[in-house]
N, C-alpha and C. Protein backbone atom coordinates (compact mmCIF):
# COMPACT_ATOMS: atom_id res chain seq x y z
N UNK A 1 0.85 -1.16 0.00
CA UNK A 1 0.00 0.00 0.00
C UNK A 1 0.90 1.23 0.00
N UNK A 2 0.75 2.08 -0.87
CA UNK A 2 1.61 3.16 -1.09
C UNK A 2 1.35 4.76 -0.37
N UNK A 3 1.61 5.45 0.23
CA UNK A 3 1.60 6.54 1.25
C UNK A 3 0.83 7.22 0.31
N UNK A 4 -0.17 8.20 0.68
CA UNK A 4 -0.51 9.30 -0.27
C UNK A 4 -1.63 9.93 0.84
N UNK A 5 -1.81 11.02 0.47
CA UNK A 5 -2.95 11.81 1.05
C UNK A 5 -4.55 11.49 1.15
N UNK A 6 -5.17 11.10 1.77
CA UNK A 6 -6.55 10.77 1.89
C UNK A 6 -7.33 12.24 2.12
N UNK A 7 -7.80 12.66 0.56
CA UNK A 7 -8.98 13.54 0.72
C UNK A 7 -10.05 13.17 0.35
N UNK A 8 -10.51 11.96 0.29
CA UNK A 8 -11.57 12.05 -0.66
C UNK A 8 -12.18 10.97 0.05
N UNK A 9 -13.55 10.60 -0.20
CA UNK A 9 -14.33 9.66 0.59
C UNK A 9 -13.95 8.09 -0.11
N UNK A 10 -13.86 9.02 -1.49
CA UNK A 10 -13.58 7.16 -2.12
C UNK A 10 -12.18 6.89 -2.17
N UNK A 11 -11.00 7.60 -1.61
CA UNK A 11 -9.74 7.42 -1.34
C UNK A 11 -9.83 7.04 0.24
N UNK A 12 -10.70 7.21 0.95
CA UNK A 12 -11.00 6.18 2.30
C UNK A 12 -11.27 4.95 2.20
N UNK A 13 -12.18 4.84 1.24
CA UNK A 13 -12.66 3.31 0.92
C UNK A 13 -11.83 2.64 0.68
N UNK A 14 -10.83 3.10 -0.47
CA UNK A 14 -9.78 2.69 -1.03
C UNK A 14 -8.89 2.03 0.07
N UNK A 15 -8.75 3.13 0.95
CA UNK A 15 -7.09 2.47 2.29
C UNK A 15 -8.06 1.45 2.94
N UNK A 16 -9.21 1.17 2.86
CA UNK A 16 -9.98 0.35 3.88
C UNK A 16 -10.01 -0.66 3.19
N UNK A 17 -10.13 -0.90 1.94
CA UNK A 17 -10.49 -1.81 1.14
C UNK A 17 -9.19 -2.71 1.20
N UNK A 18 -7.89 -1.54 0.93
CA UNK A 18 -6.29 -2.61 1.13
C UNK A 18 -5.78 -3.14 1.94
N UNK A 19 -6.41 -2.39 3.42
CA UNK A 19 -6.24 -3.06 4.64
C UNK A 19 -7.07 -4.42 5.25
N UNK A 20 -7.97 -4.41 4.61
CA UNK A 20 -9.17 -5.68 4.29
C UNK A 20 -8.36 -6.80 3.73
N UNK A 21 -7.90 -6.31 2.29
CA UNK A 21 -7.25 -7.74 1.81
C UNK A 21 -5.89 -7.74 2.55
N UNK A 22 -5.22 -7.39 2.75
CA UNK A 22 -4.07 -7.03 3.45
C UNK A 22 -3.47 -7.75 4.73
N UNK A 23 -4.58 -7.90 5.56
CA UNK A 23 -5.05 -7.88 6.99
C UNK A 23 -5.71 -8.87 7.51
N UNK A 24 -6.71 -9.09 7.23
CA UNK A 24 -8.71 -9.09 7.35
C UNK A 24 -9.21 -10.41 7.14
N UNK A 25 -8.68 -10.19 4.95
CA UNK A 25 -9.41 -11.44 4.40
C UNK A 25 -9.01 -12.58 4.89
N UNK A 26 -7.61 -13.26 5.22
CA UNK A 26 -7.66 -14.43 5.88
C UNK A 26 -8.06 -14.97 7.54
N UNK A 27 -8.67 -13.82 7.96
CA UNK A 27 -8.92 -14.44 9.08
C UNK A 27 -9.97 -14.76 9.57
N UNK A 28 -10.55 -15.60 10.05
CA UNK A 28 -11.93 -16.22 10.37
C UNK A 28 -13.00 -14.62 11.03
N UNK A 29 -12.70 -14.21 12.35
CA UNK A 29 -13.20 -12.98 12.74
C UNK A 29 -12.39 -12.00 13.06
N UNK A 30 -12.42 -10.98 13.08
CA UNK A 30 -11.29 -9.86 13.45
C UNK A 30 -12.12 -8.68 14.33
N UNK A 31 -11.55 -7.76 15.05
CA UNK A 31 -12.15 -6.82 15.63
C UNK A 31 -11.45 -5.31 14.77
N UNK A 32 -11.95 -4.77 14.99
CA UNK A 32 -11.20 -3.39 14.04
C UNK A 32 -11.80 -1.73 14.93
N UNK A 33 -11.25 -1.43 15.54
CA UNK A 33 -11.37 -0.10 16.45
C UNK A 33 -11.29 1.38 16.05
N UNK A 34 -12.43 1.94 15.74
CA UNK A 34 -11.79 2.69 15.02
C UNK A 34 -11.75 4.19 15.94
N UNK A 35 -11.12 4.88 15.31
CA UNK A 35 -10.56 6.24 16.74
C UNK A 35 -10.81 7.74 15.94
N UNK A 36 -11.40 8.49 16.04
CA UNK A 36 -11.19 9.35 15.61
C UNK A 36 -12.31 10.28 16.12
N UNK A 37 -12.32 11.71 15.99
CA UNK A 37 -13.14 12.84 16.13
C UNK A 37 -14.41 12.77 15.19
N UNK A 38 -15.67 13.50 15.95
CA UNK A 38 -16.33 13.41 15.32
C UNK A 38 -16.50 14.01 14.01
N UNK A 39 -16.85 13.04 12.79
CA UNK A 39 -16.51 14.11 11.22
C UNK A 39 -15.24 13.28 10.54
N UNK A 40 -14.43 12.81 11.11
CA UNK A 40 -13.19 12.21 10.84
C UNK A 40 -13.24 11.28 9.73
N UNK A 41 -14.29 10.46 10.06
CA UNK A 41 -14.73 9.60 8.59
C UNK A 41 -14.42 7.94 9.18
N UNK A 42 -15.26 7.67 10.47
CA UNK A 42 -14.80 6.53 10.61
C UNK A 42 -16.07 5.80 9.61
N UNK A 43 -17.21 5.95 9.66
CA UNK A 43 -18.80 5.71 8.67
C UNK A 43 -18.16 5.48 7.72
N UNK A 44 -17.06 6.30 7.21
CA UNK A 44 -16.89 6.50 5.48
C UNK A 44 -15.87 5.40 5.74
N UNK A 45 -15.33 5.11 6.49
CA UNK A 45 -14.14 4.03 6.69
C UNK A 45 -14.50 2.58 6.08
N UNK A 46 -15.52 2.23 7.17
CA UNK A 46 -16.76 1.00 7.17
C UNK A 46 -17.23 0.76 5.49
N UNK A 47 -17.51 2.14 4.94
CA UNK A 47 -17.97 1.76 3.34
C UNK A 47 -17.07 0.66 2.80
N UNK A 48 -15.91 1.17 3.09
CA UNK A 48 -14.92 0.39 2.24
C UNK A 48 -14.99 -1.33 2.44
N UNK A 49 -14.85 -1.38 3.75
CA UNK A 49 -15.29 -2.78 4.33
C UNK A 49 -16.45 -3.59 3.50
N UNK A 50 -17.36 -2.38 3.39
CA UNK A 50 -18.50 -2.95 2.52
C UNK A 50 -18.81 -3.68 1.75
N UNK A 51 -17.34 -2.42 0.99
CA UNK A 51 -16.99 -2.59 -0.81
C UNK A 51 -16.47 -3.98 -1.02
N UNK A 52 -15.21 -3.76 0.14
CA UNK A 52 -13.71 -5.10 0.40
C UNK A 52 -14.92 -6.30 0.37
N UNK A 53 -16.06 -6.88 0.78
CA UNK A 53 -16.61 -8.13 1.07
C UNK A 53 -18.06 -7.74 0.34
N UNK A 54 -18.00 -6.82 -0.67
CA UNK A 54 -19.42 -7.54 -1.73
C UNK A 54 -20.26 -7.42 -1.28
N UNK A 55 -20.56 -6.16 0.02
CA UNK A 55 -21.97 -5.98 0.43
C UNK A 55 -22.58 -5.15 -0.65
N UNK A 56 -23.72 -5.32 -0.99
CA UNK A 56 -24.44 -4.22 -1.88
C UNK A 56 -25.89 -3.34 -0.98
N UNK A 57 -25.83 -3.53 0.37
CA UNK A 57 -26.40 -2.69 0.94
C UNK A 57 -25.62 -1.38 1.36
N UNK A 58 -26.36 -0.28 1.65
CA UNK A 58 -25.83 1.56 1.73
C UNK A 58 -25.54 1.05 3.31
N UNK A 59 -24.36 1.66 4.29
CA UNK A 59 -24.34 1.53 5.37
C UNK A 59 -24.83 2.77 5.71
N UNK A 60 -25.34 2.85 6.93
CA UNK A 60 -26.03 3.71 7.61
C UNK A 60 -25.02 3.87 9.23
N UNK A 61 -25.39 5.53 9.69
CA UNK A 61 -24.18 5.68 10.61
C UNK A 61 -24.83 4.70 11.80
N UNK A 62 -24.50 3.99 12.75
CA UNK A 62 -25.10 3.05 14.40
C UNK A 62 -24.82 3.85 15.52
N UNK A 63 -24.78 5.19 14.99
CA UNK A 63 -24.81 6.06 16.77
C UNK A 63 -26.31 5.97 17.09
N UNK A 64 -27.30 5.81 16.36
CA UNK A 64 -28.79 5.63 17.35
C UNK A 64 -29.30 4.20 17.16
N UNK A 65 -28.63 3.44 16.40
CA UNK A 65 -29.06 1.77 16.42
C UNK A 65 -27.67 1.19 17.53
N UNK A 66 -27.13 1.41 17.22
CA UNK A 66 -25.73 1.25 17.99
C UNK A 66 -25.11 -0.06 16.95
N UNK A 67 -25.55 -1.19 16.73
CA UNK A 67 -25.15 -1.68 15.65
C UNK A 67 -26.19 -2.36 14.66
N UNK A 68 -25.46 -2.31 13.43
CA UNK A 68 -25.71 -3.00 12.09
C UNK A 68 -25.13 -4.31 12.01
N UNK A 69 -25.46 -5.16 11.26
CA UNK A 69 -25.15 -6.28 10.34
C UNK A 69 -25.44 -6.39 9.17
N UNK A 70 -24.38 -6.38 8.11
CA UNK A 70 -24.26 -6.31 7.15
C UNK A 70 -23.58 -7.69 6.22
N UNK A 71 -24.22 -8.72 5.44
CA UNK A 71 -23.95 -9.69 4.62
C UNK A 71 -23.31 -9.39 3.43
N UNK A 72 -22.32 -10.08 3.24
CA UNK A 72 -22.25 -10.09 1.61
C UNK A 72 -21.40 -11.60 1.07
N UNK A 73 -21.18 -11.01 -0.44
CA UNK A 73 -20.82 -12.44 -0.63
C UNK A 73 -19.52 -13.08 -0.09
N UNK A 74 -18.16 -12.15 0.63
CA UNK A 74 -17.03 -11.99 0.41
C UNK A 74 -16.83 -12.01 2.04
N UNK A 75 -17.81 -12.46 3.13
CA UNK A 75 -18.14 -11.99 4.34
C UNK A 75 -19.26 -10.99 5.15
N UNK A 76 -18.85 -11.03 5.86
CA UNK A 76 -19.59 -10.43 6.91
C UNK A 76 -19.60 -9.23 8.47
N UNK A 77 -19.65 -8.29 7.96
CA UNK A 77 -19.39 -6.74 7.85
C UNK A 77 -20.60 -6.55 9.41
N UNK A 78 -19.73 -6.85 11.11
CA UNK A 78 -20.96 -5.80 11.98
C UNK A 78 -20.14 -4.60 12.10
N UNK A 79 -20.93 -3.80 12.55
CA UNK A 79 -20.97 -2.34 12.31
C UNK A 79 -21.73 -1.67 13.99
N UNK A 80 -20.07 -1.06 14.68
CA UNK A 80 -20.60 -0.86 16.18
C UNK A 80 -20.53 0.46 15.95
N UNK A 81 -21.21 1.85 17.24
CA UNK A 81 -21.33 2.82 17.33
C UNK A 81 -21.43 2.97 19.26
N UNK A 82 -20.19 2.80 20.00
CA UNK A 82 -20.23 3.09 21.46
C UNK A 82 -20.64 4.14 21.51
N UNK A 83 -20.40 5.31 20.99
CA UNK A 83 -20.35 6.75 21.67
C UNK A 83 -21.51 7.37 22.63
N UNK A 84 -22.47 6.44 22.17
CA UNK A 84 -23.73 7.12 23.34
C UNK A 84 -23.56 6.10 24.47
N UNK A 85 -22.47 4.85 25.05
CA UNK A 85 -22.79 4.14 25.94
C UNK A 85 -21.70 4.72 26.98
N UNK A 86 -22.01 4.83 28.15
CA UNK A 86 -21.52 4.60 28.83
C UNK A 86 -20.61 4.29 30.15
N UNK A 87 -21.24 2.67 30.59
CA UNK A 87 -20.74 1.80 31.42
C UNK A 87 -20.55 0.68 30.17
N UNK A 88 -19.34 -0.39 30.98
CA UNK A 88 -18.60 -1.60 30.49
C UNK A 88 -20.69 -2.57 30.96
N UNK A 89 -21.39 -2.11 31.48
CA UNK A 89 -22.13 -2.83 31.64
C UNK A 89 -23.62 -3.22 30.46
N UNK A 90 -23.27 -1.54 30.02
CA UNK A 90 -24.25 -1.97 28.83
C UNK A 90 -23.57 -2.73 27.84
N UNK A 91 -22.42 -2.94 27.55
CA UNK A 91 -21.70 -3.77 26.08
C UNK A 91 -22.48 -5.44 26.82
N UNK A 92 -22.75 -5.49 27.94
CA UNK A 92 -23.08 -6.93 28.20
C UNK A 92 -24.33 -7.23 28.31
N UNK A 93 -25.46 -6.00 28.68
CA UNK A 93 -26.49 -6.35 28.34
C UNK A 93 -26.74 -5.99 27.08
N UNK A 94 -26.37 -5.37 26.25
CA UNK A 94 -26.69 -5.45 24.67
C UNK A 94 -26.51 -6.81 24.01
N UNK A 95 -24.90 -7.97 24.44
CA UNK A 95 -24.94 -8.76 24.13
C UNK A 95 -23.34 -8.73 23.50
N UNK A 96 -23.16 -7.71 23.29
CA UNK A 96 -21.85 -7.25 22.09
C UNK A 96 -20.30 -8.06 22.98
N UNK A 97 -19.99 -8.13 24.04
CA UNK A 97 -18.86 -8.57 24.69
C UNK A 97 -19.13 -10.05 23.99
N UNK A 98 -20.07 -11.13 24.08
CA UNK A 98 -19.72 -12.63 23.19
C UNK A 98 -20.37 -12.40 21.54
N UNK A 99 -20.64 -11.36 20.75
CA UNK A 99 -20.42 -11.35 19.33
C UNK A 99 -19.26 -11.03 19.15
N UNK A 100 -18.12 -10.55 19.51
CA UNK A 100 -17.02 -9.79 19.45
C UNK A 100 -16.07 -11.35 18.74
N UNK A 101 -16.25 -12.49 19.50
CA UNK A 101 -16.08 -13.74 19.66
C UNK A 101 -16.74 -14.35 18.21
N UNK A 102 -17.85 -14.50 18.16
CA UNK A 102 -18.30 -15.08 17.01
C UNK A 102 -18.24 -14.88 15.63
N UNK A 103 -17.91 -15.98 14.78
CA UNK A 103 -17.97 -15.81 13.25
C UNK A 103 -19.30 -16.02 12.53
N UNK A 104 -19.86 -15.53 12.06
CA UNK A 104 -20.81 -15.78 11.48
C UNK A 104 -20.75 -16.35 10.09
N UNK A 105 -19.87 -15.68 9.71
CA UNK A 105 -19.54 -16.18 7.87
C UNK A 105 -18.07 -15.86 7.78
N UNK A 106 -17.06 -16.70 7.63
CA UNK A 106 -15.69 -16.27 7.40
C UNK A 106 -15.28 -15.23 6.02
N UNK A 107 -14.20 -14.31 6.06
CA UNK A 107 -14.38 -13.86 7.01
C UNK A 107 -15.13 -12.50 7.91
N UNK A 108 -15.50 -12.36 8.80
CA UNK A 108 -16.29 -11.78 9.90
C UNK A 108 -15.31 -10.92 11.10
N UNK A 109 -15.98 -9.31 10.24
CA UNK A 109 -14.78 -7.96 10.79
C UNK A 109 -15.97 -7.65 11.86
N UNK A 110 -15.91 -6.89 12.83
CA UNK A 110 -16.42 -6.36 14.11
C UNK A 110 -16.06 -4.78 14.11
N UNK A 111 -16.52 -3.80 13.09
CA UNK A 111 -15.94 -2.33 13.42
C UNK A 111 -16.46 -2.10 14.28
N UNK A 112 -16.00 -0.93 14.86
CA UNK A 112 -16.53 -0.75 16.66
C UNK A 112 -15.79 0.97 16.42
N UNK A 113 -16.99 2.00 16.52
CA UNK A 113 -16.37 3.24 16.22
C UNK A 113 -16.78 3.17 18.04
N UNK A 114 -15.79 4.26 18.56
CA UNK A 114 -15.43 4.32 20.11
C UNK A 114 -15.21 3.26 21.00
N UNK A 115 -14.35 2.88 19.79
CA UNK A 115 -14.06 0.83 20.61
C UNK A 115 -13.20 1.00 21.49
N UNK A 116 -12.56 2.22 21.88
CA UNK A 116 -11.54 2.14 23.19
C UNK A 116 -12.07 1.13 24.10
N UNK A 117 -13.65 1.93 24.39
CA UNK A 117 -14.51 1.06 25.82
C UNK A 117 -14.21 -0.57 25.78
N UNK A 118 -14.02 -1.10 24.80
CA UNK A 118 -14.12 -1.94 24.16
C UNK A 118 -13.22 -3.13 24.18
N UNK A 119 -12.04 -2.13 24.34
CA UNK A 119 -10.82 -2.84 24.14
C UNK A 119 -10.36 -3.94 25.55
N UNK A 120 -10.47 -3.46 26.60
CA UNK A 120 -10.25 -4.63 27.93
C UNK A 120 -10.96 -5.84 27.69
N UNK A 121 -12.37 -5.27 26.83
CA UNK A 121 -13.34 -6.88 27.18
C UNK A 121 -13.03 -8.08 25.88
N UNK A 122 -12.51 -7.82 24.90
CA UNK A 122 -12.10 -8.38 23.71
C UNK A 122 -10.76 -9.40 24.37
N UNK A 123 -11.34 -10.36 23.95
CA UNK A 123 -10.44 -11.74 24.71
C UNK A 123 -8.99 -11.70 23.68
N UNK A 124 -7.95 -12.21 24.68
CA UNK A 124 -6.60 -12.46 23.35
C UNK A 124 -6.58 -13.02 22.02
N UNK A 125 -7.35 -13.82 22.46
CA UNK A 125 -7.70 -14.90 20.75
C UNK A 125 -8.18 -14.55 20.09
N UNK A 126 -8.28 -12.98 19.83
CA UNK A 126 -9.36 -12.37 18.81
C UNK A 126 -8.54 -11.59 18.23
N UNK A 127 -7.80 -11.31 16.76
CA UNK A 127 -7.39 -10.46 16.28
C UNK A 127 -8.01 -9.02 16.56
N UNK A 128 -6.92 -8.17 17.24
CA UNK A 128 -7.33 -6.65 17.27
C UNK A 128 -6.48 -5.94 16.74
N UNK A 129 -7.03 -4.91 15.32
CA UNK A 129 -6.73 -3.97 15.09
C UNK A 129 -7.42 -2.40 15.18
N UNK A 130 -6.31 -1.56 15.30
CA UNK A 130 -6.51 -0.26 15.65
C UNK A 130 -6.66 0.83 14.36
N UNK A 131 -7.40 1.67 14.13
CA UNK A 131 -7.37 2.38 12.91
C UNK A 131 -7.74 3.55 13.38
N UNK A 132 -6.43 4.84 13.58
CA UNK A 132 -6.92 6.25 13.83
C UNK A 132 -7.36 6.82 12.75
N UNK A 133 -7.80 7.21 12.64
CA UNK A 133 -8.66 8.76 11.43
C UNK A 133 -8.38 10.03 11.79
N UNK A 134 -7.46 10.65 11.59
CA UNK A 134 -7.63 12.40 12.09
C UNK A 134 -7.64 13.15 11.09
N UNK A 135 -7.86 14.36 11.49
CA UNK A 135 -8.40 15.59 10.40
C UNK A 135 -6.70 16.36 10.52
N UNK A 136 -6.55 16.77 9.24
CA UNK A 136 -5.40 17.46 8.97
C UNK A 136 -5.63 18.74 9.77
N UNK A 137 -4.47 19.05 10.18
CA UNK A 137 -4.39 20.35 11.32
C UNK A 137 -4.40 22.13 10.38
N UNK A 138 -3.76 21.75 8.88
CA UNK A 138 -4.01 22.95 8.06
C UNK A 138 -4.60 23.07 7.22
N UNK A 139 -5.26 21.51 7.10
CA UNK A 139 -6.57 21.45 5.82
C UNK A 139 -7.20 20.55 6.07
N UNK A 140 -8.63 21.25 6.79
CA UNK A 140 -9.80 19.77 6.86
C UNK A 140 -10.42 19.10 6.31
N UNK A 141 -9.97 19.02 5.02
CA UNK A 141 -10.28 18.16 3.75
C UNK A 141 -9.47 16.82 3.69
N UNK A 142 -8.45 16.75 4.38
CA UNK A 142 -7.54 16.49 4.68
C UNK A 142 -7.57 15.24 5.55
N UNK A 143 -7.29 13.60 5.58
CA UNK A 143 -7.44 12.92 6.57
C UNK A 143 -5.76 12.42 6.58
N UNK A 144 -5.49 11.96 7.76
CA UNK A 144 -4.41 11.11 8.49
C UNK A 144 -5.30 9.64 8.98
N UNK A 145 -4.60 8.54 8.30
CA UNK A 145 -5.04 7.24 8.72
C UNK A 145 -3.71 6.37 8.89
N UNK A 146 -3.83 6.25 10.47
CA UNK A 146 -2.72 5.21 11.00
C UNK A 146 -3.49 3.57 11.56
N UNK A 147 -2.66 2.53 11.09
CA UNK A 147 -3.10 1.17 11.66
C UNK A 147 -2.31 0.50 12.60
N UNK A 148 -2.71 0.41 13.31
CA UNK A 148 -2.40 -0.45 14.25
C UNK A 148 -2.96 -2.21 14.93
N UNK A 149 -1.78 -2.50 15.25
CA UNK A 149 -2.40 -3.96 16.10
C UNK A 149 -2.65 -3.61 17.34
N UNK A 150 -3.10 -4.75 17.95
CA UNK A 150 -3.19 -4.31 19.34
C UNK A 150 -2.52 -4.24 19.90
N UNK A 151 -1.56 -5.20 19.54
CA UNK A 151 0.13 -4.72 20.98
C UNK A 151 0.57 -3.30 20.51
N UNK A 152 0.25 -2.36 19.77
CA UNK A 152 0.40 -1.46 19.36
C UNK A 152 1.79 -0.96 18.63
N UNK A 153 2.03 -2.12 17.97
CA UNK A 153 2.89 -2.42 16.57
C UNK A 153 2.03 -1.40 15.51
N UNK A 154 2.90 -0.68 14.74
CA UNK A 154 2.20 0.33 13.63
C UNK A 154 2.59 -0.74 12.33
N UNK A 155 1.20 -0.67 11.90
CA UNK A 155 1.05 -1.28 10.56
C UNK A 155 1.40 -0.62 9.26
N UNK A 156 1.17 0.75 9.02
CA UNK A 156 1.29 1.90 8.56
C UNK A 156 0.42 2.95 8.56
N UNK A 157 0.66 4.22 7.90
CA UNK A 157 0.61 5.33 7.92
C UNK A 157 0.20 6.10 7.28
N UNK A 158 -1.10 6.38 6.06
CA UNK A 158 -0.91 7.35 5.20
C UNK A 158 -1.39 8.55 5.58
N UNK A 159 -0.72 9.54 5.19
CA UNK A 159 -1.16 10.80 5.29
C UNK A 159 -1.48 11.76 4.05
């Protein structure tokens, strides 16, 4: 994957889509965290995911559903939204601490926008990656997308 500037919504899709095959596609379930300010483009992130596994449904943002599930042919795309929770107690009565765990269709990504909360209850055996989104500091057209694992090894960087 080659460094370049992310301005554009479908140049998001794009870094999401390479980090999918990259990353993603061989693994049975994965968790994927995503970090950023509100506006940052984690929603627009998820499209790509969409794209990467052959969903042909529109994603919709999960700050008032809190999550989506999304099928396609290439896998299986849930779609979290913490930002209105929280205690560690609602992720357990919603149910979300043992889907985090489950595959439904290999392979099966878990985005989780304000997945910090998130991060203690996600067992070791679960691939976790980290994906910041920030807004450029002299042009807000402008995104910064860094990846990370969970031991917080940097995957890369584009800016």
């Amino acid at each position: 994957m080659s460094l370049r500037k992310i301005d554009s919504a479908l140049q998001m899709e794009e870094a999401c889509c390479a980090f999918f095959a990259q990353f993603l596609e061989s693994l049975p379930v994965s968790v994927v965290l995503l970090r950023g300010e509100p506006g940052a483009g984690k929603t627009t992130f998820c499209r790509g995911f969409m794209r990467a596994m052959s969903i042909r449904e529109n994603i919709n943002s999960a700050t008032f559903n809190l999550h989506n599930r999304y099928e396609g042919s290439r896998g299986v795309l849930h779609h979290y939204d913490l930002y209105r929770l929280q205690k560690v107690a609602e992720l357990e009565e919603l149910g979300f601490l043992e889907d985090w765990h489950r595959v439904d269709h290999a392979p099966t990504v878990h985005a989780i926008e304000w997945g910090d909360r998130a991060l203690p209850h996600i067992g070791p055996g679960v691939p976790v990656f980290l994906v910041e989104i920030s807004i450029d500091e002299k042009d807000d057209s402008l995104r910064h997308i860094q990846f990370y694992r969970r031991q917080g090894e940097q995957l890369l960087s584009l800016h």
